[in-house]
Protein backbone atom coordinates (compact mmCIF):
# COMPACT_ATOMS: atom_id res chain seq x y z
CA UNK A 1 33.71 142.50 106.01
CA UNK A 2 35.62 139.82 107.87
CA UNK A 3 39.40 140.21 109.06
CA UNK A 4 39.02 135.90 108.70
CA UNK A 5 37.75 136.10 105.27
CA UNK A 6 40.43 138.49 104.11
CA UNK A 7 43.46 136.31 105.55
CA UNK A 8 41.52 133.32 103.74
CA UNK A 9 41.55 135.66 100.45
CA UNK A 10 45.16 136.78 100.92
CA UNK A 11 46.13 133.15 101.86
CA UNK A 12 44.45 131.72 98.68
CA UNK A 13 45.91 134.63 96.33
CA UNK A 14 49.45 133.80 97.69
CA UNK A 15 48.96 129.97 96.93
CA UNK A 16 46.49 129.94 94.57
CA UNK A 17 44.69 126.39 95.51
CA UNK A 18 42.40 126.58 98.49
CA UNK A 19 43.29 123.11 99.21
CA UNK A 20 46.64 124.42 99.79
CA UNK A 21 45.19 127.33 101.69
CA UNK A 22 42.96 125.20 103.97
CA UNK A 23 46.02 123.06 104.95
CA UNK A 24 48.09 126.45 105.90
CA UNK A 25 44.76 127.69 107.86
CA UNK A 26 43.74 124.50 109.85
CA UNK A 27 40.45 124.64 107.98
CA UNK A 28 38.44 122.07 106.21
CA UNK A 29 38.27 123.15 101.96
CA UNK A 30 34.30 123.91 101.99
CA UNK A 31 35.17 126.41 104.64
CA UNK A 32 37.48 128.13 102.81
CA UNK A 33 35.63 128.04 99.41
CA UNK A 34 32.36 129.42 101.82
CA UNK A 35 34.40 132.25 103.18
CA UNK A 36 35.40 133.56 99.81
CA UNK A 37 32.19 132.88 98.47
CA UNK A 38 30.96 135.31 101.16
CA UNK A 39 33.85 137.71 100.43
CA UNK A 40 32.90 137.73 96.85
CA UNK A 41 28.87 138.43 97.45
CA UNK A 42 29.68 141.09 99.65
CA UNK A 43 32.13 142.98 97.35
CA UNK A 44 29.83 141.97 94.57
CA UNK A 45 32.52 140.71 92.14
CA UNK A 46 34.34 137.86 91.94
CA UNK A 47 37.76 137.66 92.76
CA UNK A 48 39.04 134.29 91.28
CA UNK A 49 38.79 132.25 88.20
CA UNK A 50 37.87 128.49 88.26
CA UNK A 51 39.68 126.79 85.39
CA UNK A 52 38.92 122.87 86.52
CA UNK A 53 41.80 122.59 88.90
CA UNK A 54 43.23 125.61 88.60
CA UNK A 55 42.25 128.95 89.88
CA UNK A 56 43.50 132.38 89.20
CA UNK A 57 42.98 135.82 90.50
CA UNK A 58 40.65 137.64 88.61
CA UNK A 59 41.74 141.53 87.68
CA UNK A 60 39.17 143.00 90.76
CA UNK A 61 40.94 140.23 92.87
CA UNK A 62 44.16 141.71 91.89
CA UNK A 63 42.80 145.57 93.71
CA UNK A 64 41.69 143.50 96.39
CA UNK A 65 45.10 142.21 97.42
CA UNK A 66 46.62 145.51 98.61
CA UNK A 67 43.98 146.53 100.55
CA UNK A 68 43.02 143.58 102.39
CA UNK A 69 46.86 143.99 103.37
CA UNK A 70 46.35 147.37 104.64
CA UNK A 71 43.24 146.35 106.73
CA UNK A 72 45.67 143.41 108.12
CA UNK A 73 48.51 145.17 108.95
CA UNK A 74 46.40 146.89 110.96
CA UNK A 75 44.71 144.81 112.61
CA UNK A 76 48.03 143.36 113.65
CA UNK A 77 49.65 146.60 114.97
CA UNK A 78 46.11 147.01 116.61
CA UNK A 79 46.99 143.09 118.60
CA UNK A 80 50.72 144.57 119.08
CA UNK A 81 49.77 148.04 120.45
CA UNK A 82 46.95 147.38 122.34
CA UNK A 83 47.44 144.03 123.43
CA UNK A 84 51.15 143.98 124.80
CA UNK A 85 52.37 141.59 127.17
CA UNK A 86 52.30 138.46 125.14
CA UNK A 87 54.99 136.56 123.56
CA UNK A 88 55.33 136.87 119.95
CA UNK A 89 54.42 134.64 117.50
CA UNK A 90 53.63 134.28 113.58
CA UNK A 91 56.47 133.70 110.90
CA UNK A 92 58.97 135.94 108.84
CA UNK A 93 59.84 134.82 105.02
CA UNK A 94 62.72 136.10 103.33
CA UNK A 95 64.27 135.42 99.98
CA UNK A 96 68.60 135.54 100.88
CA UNK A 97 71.28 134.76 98.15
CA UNK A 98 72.77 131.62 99.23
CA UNK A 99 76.26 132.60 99.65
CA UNK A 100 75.31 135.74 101.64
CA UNK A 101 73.10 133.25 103.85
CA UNK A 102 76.17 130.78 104.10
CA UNK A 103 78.29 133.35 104.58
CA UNK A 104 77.43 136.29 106.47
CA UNK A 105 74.04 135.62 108.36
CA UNK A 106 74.33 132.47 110.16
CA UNK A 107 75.43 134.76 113.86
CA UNK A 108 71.94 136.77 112.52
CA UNK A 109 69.55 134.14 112.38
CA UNK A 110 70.97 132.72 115.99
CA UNK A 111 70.40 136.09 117.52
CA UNK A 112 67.18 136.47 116.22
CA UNK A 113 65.98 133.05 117.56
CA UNK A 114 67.43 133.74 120.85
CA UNK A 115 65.91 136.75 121.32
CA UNK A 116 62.06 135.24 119.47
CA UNK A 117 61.73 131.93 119.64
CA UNK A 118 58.38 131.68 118.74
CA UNK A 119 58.67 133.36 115.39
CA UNK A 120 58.94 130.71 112.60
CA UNK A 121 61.44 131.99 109.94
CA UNK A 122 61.21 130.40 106.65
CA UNK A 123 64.30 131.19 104.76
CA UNK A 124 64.58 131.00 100.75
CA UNK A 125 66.96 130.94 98.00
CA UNK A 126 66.44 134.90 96.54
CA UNK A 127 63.66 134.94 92.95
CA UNK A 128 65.00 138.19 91.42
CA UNK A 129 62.72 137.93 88.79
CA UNK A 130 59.40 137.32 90.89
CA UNK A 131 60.93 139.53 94.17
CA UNK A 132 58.87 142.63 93.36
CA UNK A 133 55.33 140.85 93.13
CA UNK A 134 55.93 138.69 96.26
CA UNK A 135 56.60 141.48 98.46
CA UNK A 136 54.02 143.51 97.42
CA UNK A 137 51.48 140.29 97.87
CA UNK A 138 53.09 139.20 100.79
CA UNK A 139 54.47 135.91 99.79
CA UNK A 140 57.59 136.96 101.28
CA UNK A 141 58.03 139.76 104.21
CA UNK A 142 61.54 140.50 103.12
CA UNK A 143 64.35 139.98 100.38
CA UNK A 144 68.21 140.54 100.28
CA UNK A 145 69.88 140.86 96.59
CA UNK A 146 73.19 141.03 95.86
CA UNK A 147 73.60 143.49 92.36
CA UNK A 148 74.60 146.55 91.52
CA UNK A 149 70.95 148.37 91.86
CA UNK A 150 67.54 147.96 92.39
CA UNK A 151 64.61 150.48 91.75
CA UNK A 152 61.18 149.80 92.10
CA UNK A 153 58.51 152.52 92.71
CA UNK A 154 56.63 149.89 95.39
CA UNK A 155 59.88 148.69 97.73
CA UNK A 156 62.59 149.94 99.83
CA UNK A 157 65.66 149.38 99.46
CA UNK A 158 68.82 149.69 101.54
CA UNK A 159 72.29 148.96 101.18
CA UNK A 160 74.19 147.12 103.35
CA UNK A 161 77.75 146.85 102.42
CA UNK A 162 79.47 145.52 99.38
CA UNK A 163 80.53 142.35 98.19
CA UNK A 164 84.19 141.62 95.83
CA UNK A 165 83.29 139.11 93.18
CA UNK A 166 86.16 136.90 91.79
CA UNK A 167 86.54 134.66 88.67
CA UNK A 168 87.26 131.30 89.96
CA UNK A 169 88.62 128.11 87.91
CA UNK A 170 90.54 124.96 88.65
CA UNK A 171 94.85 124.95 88.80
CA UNK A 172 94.57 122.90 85.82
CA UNK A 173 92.30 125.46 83.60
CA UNK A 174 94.11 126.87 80.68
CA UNK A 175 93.22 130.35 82.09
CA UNK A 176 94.87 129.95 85.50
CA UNK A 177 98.34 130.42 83.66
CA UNK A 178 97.64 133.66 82.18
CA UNK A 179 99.20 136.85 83.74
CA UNK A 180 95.99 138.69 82.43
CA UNK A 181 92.83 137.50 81.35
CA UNK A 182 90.94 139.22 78.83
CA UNK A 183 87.32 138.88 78.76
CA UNK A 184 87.53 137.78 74.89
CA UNK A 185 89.75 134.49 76.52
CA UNK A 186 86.29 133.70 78.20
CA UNK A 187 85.32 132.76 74.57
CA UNK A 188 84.58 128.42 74.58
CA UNK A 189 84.90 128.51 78.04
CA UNK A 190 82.25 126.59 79.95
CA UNK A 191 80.27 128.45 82.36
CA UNK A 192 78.75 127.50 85.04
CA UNK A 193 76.21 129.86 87.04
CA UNK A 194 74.46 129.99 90.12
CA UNK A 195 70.72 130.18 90.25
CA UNK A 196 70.72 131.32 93.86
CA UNK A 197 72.49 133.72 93.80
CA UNK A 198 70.84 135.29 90.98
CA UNK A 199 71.75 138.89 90.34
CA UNK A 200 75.04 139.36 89.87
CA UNK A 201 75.18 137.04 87.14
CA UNK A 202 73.27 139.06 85.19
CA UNK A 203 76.13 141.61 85.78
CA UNK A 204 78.86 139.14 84.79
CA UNK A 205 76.69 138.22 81.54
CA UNK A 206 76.08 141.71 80.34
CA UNK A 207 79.93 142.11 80.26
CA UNK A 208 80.47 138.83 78.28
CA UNK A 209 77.52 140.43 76.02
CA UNK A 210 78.96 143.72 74.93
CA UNK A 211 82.29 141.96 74.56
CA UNK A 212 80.26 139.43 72.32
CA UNK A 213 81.01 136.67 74.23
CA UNK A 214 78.71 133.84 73.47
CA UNK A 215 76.74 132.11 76.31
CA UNK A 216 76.39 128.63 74.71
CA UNK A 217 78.26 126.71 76.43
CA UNK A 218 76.34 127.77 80.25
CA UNK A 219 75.42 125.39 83.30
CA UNK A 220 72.97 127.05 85.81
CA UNK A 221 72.80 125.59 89.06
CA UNK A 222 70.61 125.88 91.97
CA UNK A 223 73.42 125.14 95.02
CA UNK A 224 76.57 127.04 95.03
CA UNK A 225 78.46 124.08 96.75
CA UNK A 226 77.56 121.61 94.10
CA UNK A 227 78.82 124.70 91.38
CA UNK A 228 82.33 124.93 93.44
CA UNK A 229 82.67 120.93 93.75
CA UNK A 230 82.01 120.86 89.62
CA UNK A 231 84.38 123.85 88.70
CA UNK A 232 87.16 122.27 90.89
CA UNK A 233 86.50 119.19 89.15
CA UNK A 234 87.64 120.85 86.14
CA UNK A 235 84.31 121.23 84.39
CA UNK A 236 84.36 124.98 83.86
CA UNK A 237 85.06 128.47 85.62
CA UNK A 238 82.29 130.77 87.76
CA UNK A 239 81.87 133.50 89.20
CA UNK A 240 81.07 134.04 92.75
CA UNK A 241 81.47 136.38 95.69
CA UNK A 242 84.61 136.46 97.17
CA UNK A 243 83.57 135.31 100.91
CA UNK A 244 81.79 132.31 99.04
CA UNK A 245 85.38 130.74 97.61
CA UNK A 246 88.16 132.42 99.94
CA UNK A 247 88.42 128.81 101.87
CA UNK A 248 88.52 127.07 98.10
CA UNK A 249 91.38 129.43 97.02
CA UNK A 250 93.59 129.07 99.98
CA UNK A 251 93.54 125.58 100.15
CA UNK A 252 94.72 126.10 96.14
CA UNK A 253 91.56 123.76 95.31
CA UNK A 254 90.42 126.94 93.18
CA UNK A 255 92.58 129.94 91.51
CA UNK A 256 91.09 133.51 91.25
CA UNK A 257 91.65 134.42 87.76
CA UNK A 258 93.30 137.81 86.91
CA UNK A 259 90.87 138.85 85.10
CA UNK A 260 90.99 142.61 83.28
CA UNK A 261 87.36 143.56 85.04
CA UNK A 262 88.58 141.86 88.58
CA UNK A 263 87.43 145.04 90.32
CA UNK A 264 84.06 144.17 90.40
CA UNK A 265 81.82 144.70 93.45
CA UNK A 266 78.12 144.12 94.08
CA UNK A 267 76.25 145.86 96.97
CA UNK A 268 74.08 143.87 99.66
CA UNK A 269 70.33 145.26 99.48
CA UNK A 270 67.93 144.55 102.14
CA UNK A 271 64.81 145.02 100.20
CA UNK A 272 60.81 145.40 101.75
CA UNK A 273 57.62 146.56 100.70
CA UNK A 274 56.65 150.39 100.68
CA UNK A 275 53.84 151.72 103.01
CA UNK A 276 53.56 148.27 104.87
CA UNK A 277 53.48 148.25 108.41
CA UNK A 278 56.72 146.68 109.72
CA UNK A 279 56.01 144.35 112.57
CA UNK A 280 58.24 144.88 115.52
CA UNK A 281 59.51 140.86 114.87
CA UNK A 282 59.94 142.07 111.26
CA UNK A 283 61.52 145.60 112.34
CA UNK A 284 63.69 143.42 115.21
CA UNK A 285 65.28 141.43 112.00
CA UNK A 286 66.51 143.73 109.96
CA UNK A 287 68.24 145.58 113.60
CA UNK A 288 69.93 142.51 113.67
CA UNK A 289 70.86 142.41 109.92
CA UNK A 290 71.99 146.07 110.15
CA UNK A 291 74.35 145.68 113.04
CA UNK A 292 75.71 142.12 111.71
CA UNK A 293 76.39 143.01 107.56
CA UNK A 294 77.63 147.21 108.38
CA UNK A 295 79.81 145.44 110.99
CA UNK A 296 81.51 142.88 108.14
C-alpha cells in the first residue's frame, strides 16, 4: 500500500471531486482516478460512489479515512524525527470565530510567521455544526469556539479564557432608555446574528426560547463588521463579545443594553482531534495561542 495513494484518497475524501484533488496535488485527473483505482483493487472494495458528477465516500471508504490518517501521521513524524535539519513546510487550517480572530490573535498569527515562514496557514470563519467531522477527517488541523461547552468523545478540548458578551443596540433604540431590560422587551425586536461567530448565539437563542421569545423577526450574517455597521444604523440589536464592540460603545455609536442576563460569559476552546499526532508546526501554534489568549 502506497503512502501517495493514501494522501490521494484522503485528499479526494476531504474534497470530494478528484478534479479538485488533482489541482491541490499537482497531478493530472487520470492519475488520480488510477491511484485510487489501485487503492481500491488492493483493499478489494471500493471506496467511492460515482453518481455522474458527483462522487461520495462509500461506507468502507468511511473506515478507511482514519487509518490512512494514522499511517500519515506517521509517516510525517517519521520525516520530522528522522530527518531533522530542514526547514519546515506544509500548511495549518483552523476554523477561528471572527471576532476572536479580529480581536485577540492578530500578535499570534505574526509570531507564528516569524518564527515559520514556510508554513501556509489557511485561516477560516469557525463551522460549529460540521467542526467535529472535519477534524476527525482532517479538513481542518484545528478549531477555536467560543460557547459555553463542548464534548465530543473524538476531540480535545481546552479552555483558554473567557469572553463577556454584551447586548448592543443603537442610542436611538427604544431599549437603550430602559434602566433594565427584561428579556420579554426583546419581544418584536429585530435580531440580527452573526454566522461567524456561531456558538454563542445558540446560547443567546436558547434564553429567548424558554422565555418564549419568538425568533421571527432574525437577520444572520456572515461578517461581524457589516452586523455592527447595520445595528448602528438602527436596523436592530445583537449580541456580540464584548472585545468585538468596546471601540463602538465608547465612541457612543452603540449602547450596551442593561439587560437582566448581562452576566453572561462564554469560554475560548482551542479544540483538536484525539489520538492524532500533533506536528511540531501544529504543536508550535497552539504554544503561541496559549501564551497570547491566558495572557489577555
Amino acid at each position: 500500500m502506497e503512502i501517495r495513494h493514501l494522501k490521494t484518497f484522503l485528499m479526494v475524501a476531504k474534497l470530494l471531486s478528484f478534479n479538485k484533488a488533482a489541482q491541490r496535488l499537482h497531478y493530472a485527473q487520470s492519475s488520480i482516478s488510477a491511484q485510487i483505482q489501485a487503492l481500491e483493487e488492493e483493499l478489494g472494495v471500493q471506496l467511492f460512489d460515482r453518481l455522474g458528477r458527483r462522487i461520495l465516500l462509500t461506507d468502507a471508504g468511511e473506515r478507511l479515512i482514519p487509518y490512512a490518517e494514522k499511517i500519515m501521521d506517521l509517516a510525517d513524524e517519521t520525516r520530522t524525527e528522522i530527518g531533522g535539519g530542514a526547514e519546515p513546510e506544509g500548511s495549518l487550517t483552523i476554523r477561528i470565530p471572527e471576532s476572536l480572530g479580529i480581536h485577540r490573535l492578530p500578535s499570534v498569527i505574526y509570531e507564528f510567521s516569524v518564527r515559520f515562514p514556510g508554513i501556509r496557514l489557511n485561516l477560516i470563519n469557525c463551522a460549529h455544526e460540521t467542526l467535529q467531522k472535519e477534524l476527525r477527517n482532517g479538513a481542518i488541523d484545528l478549531a477555536f469556539l467560543l460557547t459555553e461547552s463542548f464534548h465530543a468523545s473524538d476531540v480535545e478540548v481546552e479552555a483558554l479564557g473567557a469572553e463577556s458578551l454584551a447586548l448592543v443596540a443603537c442610542a436611538s433604540n427604544r431599549l437603550a432608555r430602559k434602566r433594565v431590560v427584561r428579556t420579554r422587551d426583546l419581544a418584536g425586536e429585530t435580531l440580527l446574528l452573526s454566522k461567524v461567530d456561531c456558538s454563542y448565539r445558540r446560547l443567546f437563542e436558547k434564553i429567548l426560547e424558554e422565555k418564549g421569545i419568538p425568533l421571527e423577526a432574525t437577520r444572520i450574517f456572515h461578517s461581524v463588521g457589516f452586523l455592527k455597521q447595520c445595528v448602528m444604523a438602527g436596523a436592530g440589536i445583537t449580541i456580540l463579545p464584548e472585545v468585538a464592540i468596546s471601540e463602538e460603545i465608547e465612541k457612543h455609536k452603540l449602547v450596551r443594553l442593561r439587560w437582566e442576563e448581562d452576566n453572561l460569559e462564554v469560554s475560548t476552546l482551542m479544540i483538536w482531534s484525539k489520538g492524532r499526532w500533533v506536528s511540531p508546526t501544529l504543536n508550535a501554534f497552539m504554544e503561541i495561542v496559549r501564551k497570547g489568549l491566558k495572557g489577555t
